[in-house]
PDB file of N, CA and C in Angstrom:
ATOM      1  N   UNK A   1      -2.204   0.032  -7.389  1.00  0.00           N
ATOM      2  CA  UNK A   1      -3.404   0.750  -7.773  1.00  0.00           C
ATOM      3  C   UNK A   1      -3.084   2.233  -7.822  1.00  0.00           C
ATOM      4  N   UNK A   2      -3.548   3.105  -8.850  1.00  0.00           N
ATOM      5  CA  UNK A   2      -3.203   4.039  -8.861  1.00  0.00           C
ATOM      6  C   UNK A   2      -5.035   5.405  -8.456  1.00  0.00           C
ATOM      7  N   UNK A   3      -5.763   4.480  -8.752  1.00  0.00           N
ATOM      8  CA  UNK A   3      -6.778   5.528  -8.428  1.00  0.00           C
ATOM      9  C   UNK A   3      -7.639   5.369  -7.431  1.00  0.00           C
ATOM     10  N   UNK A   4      -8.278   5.984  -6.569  1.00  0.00           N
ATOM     11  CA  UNK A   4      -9.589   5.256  -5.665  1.00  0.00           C
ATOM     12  C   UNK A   4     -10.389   4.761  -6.405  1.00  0.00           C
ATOM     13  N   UNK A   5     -10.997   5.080  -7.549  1.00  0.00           N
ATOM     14  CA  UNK A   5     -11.969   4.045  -8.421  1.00  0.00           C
ATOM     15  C   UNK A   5     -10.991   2.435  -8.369  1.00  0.00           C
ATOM     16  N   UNK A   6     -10.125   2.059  -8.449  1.00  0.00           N
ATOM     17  CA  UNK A   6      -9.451   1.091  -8.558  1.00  0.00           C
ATOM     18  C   UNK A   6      -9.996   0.545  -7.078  1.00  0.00           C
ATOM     19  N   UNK A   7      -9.518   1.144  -6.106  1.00  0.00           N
ATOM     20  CA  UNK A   7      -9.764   0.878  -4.743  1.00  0.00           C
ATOM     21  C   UNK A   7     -11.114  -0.040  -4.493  1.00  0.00           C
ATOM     22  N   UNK A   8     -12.074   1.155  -4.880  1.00  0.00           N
ATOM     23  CA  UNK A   8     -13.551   1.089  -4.498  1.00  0.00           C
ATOM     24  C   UNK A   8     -13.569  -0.587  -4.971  1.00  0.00           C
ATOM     25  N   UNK A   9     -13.394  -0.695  -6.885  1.00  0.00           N
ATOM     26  CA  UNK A   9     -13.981  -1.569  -7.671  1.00  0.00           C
ATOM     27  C   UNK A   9     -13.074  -2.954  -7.197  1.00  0.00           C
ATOM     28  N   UNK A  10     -11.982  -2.634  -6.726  1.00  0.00           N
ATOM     29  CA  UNK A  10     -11.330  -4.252  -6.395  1.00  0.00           C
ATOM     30  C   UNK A  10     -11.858  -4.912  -4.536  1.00  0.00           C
ATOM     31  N   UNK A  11     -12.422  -4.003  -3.818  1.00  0.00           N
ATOM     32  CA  UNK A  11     -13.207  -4.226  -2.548  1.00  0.00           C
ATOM     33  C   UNK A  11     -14.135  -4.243  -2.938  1.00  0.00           C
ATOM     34  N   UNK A  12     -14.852  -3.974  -4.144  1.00  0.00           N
ATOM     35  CA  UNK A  12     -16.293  -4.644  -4.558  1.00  0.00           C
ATOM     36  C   UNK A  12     -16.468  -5.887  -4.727  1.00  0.00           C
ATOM     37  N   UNK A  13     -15.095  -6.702  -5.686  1.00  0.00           N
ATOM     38  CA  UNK A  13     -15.595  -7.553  -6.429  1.00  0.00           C
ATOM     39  C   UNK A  13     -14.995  -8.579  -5.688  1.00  0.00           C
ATOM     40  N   UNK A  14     -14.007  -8.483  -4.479  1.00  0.00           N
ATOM     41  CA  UNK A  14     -13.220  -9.229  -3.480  1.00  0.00           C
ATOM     42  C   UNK A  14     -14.231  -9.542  -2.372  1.00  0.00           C
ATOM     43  N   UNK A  15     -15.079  -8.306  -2.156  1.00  0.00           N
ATOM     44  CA  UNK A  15     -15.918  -8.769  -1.290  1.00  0.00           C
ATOM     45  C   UNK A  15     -17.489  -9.089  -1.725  1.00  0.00           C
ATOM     46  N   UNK A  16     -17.684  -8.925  -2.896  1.00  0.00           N
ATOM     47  CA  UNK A  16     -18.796  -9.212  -3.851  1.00  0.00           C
ATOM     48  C   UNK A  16     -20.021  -7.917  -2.951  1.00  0.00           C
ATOM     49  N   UNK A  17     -19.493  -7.150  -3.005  1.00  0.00           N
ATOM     50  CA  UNK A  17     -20.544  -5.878  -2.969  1.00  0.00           C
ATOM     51  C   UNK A  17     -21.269  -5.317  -3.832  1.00  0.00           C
ATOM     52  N   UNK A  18     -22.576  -5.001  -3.673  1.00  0.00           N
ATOM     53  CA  UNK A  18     -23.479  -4.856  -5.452  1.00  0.00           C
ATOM     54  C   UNK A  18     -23.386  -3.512  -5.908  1.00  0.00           C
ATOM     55  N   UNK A  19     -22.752  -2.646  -4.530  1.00  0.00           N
ATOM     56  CA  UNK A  19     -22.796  -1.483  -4.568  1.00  0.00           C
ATOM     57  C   UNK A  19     -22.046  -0.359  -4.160  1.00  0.00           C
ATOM     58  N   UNK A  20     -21.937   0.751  -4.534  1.00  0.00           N
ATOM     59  CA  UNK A  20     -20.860   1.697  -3.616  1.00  0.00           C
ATOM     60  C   UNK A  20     -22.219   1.747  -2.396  1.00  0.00           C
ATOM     61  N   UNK A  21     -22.556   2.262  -2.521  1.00  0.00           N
ATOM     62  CA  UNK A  21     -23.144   2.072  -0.967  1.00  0.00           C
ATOM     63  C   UNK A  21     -23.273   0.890   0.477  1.00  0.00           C
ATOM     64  N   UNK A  22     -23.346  -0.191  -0.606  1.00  0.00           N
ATOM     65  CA  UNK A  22     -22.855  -1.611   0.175  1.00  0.00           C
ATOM     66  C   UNK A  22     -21.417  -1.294   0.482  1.00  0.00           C
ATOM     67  N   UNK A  23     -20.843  -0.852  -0.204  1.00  0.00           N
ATOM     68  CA  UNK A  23     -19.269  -1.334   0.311  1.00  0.00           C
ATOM     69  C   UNK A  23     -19.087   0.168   1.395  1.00  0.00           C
ATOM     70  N   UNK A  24     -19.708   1.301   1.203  1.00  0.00           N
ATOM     71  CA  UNK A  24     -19.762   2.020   2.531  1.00  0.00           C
ATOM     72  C   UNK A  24     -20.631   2.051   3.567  1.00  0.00           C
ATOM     73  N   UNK A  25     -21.601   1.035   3.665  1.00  0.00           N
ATOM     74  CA  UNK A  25     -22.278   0.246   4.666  1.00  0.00           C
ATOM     75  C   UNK A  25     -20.962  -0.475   5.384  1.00  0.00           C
ATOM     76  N   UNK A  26     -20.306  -0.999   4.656  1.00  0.00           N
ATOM     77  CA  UNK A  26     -19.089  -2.004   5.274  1.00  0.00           C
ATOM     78  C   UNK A  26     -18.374  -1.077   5.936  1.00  0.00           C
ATOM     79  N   UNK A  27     -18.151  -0.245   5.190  1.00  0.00           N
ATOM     80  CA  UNK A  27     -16.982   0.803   6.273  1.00  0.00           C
ATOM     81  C   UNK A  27     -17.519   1.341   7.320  1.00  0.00           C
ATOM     82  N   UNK A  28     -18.729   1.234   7.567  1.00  0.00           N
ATOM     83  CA  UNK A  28     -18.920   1.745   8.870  1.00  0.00           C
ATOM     84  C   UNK A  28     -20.103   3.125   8.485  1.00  0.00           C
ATOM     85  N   UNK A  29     -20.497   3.350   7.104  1.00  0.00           N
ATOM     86  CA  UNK A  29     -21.225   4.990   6.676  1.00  0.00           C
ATOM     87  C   UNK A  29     -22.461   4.619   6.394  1.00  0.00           C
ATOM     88  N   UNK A  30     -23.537   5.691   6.925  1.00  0.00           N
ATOM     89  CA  UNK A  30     -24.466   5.538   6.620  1.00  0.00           C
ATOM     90  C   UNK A  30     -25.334   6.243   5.524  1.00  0.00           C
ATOM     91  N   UNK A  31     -24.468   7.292   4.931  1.00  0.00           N
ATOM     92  CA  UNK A  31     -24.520   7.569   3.757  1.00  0.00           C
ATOM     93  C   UNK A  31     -24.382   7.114   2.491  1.00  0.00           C
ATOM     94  N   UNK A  32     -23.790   7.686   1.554  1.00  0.00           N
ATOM     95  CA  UNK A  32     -22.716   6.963   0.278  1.00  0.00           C
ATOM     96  C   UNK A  32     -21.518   8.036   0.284  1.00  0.00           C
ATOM     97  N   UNK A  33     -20.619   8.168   0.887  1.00  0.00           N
ATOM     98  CA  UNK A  33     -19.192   8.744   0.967  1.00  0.00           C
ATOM     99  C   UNK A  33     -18.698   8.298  -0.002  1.00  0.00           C
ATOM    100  N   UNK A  34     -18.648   7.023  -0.908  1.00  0.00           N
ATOM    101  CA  UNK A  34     -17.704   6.381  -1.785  1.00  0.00           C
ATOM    102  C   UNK A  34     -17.701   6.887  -2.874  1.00  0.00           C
ATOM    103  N   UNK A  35     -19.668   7.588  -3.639  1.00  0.00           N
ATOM    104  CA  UNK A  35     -19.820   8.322  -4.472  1.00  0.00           C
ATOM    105  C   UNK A  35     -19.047   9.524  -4.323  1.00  0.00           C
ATOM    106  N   UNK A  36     -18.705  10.293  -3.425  1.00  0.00           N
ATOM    107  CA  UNK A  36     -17.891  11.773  -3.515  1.00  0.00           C
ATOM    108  C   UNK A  36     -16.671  11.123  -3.514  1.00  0.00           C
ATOM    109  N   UNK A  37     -16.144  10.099  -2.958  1.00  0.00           N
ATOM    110  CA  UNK A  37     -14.764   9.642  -3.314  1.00  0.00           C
ATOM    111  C   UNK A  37     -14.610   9.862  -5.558  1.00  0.00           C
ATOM    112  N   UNK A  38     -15.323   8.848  -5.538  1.00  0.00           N
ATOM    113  CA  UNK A  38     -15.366   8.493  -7.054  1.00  0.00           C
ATOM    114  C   UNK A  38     -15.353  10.207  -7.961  1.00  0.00           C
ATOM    115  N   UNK A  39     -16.140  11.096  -7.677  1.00  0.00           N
ATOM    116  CA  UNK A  39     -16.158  12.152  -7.956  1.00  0.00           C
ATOM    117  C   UNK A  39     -15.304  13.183  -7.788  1.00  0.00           C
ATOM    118  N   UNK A  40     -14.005  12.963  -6.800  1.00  0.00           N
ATOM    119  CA  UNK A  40     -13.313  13.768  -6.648  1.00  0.00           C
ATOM    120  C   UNK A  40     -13.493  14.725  -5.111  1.00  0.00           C
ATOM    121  N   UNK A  41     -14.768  14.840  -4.744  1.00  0.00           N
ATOM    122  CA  UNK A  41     -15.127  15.906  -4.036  1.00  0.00           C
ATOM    123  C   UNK A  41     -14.674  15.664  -2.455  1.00  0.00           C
ATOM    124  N   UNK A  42     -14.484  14.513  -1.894  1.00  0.00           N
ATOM    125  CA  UNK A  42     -13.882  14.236  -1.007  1.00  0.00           C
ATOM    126  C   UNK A  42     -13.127  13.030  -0.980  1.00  0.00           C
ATOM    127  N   UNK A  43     -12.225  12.749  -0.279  1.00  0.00           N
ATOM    128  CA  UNK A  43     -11.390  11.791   0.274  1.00  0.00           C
ATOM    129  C   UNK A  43     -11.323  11.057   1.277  1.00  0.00           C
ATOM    130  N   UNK A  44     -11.274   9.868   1.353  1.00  0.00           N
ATOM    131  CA  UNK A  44     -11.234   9.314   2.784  1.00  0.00           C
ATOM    132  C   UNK A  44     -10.408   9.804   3.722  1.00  0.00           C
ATOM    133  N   UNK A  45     -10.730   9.605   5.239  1.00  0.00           N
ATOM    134  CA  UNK A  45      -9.660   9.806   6.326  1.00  0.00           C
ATOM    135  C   UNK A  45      -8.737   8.543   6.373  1.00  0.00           C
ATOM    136  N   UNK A  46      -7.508   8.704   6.728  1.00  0.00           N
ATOM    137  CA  UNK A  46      -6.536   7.783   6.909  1.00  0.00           C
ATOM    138  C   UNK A  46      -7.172   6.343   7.386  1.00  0.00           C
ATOM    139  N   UNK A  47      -7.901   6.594   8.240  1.00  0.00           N
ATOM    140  CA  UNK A  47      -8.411   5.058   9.080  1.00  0.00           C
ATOM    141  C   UNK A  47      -9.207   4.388   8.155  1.00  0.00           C
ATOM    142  N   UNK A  48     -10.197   4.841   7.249  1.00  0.00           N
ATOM    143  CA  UNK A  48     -10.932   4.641   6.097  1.00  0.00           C
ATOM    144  C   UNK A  48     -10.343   4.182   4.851  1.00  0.00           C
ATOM    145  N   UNK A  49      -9.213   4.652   4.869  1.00  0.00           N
ATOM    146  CA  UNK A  49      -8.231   4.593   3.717  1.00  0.00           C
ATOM    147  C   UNK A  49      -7.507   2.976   4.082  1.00  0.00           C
ATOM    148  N   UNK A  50      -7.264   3.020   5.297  1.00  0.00           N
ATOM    149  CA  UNK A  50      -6.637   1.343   5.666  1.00  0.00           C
ATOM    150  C   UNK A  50      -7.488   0.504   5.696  1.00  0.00           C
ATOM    151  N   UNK A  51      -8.776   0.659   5.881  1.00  0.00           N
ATOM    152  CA  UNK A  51      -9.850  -0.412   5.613  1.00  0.00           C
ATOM    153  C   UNK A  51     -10.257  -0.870   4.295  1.00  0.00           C
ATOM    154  N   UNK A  52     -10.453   0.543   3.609  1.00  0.00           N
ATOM    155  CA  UNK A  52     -10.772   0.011   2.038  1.00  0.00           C
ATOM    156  C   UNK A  52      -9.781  -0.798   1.501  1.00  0.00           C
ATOM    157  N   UNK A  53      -8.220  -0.456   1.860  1.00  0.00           N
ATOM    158  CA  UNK A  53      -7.280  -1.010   1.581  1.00  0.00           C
ATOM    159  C   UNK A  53      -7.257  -2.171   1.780  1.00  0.00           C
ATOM    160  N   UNK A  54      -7.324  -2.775   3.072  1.00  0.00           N
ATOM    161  CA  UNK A  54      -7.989  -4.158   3.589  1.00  0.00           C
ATOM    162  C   UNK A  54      -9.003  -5.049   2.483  1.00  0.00           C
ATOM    163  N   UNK A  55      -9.714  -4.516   2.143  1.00  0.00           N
ATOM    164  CA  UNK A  55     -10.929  -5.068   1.376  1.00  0.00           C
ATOM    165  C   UNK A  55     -10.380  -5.201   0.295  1.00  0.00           C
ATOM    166  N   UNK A  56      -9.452  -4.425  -0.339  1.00  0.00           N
ATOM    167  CA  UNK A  56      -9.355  -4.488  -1.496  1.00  0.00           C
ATOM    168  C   UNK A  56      -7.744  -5.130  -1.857  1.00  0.00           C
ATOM    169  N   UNK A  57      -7.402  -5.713  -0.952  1.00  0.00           N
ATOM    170  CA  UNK A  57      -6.133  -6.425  -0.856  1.00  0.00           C
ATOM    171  C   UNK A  57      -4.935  -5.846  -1.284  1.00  0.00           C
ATOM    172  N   UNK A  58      -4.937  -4.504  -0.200  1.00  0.00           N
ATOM    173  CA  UNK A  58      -3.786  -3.888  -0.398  1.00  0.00           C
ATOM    174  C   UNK A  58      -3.179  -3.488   0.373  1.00  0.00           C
ATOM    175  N   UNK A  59      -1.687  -3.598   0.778  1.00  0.00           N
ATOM    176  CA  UNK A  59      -1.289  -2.549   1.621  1.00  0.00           C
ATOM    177  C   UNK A  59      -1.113  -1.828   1.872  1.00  0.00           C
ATOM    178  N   UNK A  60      -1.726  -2.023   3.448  1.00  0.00           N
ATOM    179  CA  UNK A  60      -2.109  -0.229   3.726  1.00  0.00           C
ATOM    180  C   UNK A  60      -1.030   1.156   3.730  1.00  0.00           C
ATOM    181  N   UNK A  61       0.183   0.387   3.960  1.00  0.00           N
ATOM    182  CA  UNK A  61       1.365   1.567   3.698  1.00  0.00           C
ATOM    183  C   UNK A  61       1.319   1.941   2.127  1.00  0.00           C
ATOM    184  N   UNK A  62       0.869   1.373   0.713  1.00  0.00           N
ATOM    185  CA  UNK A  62       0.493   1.865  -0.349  1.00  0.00           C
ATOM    186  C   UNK A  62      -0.268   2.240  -0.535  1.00  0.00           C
ATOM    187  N   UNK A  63      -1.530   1.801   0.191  1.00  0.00           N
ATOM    188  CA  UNK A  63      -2.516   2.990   0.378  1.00  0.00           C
ATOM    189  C   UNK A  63      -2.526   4.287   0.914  1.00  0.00           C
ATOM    190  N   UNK A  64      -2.153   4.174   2.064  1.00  0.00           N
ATOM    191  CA  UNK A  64      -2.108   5.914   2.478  1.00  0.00           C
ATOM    192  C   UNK A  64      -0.950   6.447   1.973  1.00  0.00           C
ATOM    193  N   UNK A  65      -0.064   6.018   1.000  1.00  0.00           N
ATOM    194  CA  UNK A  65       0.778   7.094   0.042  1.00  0.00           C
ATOM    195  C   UNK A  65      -0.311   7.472  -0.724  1.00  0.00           C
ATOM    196  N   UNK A  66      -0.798   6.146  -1.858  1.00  0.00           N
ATOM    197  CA  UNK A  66      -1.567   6.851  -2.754  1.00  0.00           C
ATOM    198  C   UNK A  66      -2.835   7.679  -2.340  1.00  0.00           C
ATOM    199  N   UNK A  67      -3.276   7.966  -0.996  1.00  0.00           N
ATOM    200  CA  UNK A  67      -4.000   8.960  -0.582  1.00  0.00           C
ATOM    201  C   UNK A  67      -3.429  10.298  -0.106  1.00  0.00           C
ATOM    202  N   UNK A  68      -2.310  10.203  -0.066  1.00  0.00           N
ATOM    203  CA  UNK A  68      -1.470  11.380   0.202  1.00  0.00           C
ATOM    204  C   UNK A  68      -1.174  12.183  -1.371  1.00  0.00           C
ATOM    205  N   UNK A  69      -0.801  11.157  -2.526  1.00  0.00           N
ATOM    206  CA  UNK A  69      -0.426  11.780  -3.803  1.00  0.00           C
ATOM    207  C   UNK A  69      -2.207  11.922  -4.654  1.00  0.00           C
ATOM    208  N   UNK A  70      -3.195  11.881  -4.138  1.00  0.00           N
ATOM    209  CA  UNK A  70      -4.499  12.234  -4.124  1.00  0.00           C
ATOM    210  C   UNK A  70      -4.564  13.741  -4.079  1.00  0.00           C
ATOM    211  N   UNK A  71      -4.453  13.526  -2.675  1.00  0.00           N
ATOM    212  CA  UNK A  71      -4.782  14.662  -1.633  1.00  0.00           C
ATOM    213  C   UNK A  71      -3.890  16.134  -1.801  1.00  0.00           C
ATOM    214  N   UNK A  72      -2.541  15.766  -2.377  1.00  0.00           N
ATOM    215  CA  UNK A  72      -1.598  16.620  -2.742  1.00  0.00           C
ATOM    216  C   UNK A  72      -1.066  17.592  -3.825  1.00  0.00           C
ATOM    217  N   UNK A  73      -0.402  18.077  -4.038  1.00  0.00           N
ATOM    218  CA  UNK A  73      -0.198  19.129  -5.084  1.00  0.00           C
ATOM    219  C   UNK A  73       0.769  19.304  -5.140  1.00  0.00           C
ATOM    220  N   UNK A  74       1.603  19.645  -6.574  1.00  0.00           N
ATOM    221  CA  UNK A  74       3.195  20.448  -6.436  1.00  0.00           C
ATOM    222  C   UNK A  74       3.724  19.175  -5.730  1.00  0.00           C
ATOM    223  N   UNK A  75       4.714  19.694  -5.525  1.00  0.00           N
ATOM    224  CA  UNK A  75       5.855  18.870  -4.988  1.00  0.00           C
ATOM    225  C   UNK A  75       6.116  18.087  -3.956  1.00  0.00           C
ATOM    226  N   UNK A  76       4.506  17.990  -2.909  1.00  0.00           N
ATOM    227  CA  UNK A  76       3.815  16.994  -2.188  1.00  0.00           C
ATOM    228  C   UNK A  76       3.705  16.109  -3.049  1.00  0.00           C
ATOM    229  N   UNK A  77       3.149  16.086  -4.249  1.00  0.00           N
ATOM    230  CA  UNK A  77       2.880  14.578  -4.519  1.00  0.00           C
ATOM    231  C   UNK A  77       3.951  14.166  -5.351  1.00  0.00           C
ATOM    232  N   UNK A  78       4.772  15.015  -5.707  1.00  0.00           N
ATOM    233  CA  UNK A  78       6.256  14.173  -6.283  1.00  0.00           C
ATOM    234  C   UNK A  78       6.743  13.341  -5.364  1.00  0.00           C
ATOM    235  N   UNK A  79       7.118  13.899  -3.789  1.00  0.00           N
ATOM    236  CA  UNK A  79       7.538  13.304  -2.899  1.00  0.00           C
ATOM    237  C   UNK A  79       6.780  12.302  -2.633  1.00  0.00           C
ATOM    238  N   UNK A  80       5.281  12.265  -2.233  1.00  0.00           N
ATOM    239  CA  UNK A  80       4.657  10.888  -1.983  1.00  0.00           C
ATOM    240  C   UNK A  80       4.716   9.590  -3.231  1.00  0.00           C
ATOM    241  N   UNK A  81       4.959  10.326  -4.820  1.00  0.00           N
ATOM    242  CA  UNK A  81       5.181   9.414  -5.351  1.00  0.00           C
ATOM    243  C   UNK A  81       6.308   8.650  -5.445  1.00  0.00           C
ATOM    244  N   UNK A  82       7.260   9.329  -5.427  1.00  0.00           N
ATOM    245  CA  UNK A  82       8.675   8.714  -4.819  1.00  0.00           C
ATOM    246  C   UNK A  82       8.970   7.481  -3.523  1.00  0.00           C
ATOM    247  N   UNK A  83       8.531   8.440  -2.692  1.00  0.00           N
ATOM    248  CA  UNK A  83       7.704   7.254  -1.352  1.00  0.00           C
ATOM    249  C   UNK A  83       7.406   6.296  -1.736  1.00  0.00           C
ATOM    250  N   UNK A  84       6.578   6.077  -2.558  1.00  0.00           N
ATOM    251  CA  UNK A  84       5.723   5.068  -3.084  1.00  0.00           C
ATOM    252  C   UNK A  84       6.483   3.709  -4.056  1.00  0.00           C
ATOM    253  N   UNK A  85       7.113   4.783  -4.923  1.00  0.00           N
ATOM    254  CA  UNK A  85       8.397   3.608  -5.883  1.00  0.00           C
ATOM    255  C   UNK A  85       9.171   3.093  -4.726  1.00  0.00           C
ATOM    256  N   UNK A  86       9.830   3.942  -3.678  1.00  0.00           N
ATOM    257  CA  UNK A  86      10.542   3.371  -2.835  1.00  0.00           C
ATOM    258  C   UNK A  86      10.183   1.605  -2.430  1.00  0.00           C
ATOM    259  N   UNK A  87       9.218   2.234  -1.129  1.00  0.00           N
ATOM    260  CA  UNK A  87       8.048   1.204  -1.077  1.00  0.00           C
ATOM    261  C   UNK A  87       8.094   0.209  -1.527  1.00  0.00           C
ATOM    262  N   UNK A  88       7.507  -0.230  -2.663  1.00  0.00           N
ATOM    263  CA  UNK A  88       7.519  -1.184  -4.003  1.00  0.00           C
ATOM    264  C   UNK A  88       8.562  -1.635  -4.439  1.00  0.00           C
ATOM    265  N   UNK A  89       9.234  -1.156  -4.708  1.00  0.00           N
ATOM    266  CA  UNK A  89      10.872  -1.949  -4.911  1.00  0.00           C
ATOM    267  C   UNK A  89      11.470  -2.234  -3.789  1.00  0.00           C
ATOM    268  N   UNK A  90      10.950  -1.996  -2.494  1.00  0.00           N
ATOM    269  CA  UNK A  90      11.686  -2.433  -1.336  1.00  0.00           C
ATOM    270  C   UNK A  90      12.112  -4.067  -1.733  1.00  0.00           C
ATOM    271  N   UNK A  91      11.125  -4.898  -1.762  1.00  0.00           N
ATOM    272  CA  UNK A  91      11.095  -6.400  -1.300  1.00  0.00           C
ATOM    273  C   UNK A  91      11.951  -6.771  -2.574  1.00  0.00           C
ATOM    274  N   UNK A  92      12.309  -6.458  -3.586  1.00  0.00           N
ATOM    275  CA  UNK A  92      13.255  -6.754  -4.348  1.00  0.00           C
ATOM    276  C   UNK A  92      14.760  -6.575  -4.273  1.00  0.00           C
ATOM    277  N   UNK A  93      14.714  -5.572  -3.991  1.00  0.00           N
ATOM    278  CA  UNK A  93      16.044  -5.233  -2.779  1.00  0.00           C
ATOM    279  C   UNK A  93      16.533  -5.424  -2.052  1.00  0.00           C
ATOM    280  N   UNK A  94      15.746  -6.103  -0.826  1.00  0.00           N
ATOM    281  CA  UNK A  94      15.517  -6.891   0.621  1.00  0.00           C
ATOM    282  C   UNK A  94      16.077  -8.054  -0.134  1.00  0.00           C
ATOM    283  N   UNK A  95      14.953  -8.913  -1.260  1.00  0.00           N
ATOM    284  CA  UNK A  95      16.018 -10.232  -1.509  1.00  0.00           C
ATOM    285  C   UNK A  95      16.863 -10.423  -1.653  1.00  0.00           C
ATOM    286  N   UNK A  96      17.528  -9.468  -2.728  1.00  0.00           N
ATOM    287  CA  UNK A  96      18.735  -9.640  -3.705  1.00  0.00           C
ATOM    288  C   UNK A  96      19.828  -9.417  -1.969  1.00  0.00           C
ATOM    289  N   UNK A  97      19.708  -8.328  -1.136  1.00  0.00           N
ATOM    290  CA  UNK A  97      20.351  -8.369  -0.299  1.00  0.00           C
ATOM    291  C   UNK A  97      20.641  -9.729   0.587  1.00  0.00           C
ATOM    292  N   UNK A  98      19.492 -10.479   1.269  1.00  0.00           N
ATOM    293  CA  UNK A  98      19.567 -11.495   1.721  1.00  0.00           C
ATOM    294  C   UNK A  98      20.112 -12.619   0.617  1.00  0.00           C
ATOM    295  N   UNK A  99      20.004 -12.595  -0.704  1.00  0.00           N
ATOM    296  CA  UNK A  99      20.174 -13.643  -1.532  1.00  0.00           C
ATOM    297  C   UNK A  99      21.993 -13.808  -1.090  1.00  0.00           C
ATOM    298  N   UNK A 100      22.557 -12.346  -1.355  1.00  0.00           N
ATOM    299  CA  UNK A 100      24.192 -12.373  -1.177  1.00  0.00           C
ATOM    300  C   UNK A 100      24.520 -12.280   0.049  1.00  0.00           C
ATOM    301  N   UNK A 101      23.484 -12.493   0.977  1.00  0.00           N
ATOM    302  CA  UNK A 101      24.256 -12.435   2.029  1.00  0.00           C
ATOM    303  C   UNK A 101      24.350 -13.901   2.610  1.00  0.00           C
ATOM    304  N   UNK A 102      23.308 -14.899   1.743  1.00  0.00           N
ATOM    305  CA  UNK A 102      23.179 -16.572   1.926  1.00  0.00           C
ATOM    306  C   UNK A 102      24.540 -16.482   1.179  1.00  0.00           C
ATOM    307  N   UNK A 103      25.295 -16.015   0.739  1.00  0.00           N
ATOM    308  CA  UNK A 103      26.395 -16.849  -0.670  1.00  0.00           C
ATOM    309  C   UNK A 103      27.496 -16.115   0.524  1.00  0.00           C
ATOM    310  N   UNK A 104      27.347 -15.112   1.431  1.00  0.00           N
ATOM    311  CA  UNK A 104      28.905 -14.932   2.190  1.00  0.00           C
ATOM    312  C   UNK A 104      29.406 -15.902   2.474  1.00  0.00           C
ATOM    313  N   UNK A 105      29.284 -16.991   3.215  1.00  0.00           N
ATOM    314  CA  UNK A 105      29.886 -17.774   3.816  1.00  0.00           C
ATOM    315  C   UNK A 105      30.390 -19.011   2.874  1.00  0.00           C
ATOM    316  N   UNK A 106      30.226 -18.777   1.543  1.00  0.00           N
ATOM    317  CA  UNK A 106      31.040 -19.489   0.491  1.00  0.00           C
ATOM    318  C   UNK A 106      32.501 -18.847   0.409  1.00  0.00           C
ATOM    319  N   UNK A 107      32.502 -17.751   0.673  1.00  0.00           N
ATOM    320  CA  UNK A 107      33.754 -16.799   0.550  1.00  0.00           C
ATOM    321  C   UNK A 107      34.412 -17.021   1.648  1.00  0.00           C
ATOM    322  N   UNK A 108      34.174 -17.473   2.744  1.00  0.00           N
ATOM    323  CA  UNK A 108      34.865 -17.789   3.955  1.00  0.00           C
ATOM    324  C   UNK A 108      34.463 -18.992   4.776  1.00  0.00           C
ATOM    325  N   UNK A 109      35.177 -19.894   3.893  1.00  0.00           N
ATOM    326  CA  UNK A 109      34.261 -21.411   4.364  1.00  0.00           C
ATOM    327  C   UNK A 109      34.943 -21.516   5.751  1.00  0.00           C
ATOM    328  N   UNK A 110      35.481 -21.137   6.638  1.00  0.00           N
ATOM    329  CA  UNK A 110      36.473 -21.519   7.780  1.00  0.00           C
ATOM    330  C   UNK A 110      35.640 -20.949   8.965  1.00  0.00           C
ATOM    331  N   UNK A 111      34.886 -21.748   9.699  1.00  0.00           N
ATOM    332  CA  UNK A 111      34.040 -21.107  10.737  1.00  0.00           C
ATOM    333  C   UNK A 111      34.950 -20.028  11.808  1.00  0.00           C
ATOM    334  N   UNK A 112      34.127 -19.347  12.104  1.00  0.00           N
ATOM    335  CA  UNK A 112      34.871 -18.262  13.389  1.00  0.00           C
ATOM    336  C   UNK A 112      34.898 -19.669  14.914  1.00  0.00           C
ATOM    337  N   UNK A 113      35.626 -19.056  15.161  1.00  0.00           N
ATOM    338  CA  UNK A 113      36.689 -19.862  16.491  1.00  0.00           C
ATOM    339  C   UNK A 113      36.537 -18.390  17.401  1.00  0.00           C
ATOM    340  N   UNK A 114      36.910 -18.779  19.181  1.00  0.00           N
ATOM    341  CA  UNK A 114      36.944 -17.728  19.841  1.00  0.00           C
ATOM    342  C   UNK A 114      38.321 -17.163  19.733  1.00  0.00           C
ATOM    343  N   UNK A 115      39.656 -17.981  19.173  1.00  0.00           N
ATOM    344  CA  UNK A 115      40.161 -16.876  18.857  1.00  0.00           C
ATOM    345  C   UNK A 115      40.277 -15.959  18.062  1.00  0.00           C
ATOM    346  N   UNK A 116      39.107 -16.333  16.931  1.00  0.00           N
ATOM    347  CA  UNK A 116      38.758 -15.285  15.702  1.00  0.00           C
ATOM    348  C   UNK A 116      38.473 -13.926  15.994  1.00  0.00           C
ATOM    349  N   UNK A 117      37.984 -14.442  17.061  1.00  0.00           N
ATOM    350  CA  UNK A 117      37.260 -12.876  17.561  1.00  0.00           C
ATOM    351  C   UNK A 117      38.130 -11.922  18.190  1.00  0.00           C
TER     352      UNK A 117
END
């Protein structure tokens, strides 16, 4: 997700909320905070930011980047966006690593012995 409107509208329709105000009833507000989200004029706090995230079936470590590259300017949000690709391509990386590391022991079919060691 790249915007809080994304945020808001996928914890709407996940949790079938009729409203931005319903869905900041859920967070805990007794206002409508979600409208100044949508508008630009404020931002959630971090703890707010992992809940909506919650609702809206995301993780929260991609969420509070993309509230950091929000919140940021200049070369803050280059870095948080970077963060962020990181992030995201992790678990593809993670496999391919574990994938070759299931195929080592084709390369050395001869189990270790204690005098191997």
């Amino acid at each position: 997700m790249k915007t809080i409107d994304e945020y808001i509208d996928k914890a709407k329709e996940l949790n079938s909320f009729q409203s931005d105000r319903e869905l900041g009833r859920a967070l805990g507000f007794k206002g409508n905070p979600v409208n100044n989200w949508r508008t630009k004029r404020t931002w959630p706090a971090e703890g707010t930011m992992i809940e909506l995230a919650n609702l809206a079936d995301v993780h929260p470590e991609i969420a509070l980047l993309d509230l950091g590259i929000w919140r940021s300017e200049g070369q803050a949000s280059v870095v948080y966006t970077h963060m962020k690709e990181l992030l995201e391509t992790m678990p593809n990386k993670l496999m391919s690593l574990l994938a070759f590391a299931a195929f080592l022991p084709l390369f050395n079919p001869s189990p270790l012995t204690r005098r191997d060691i």
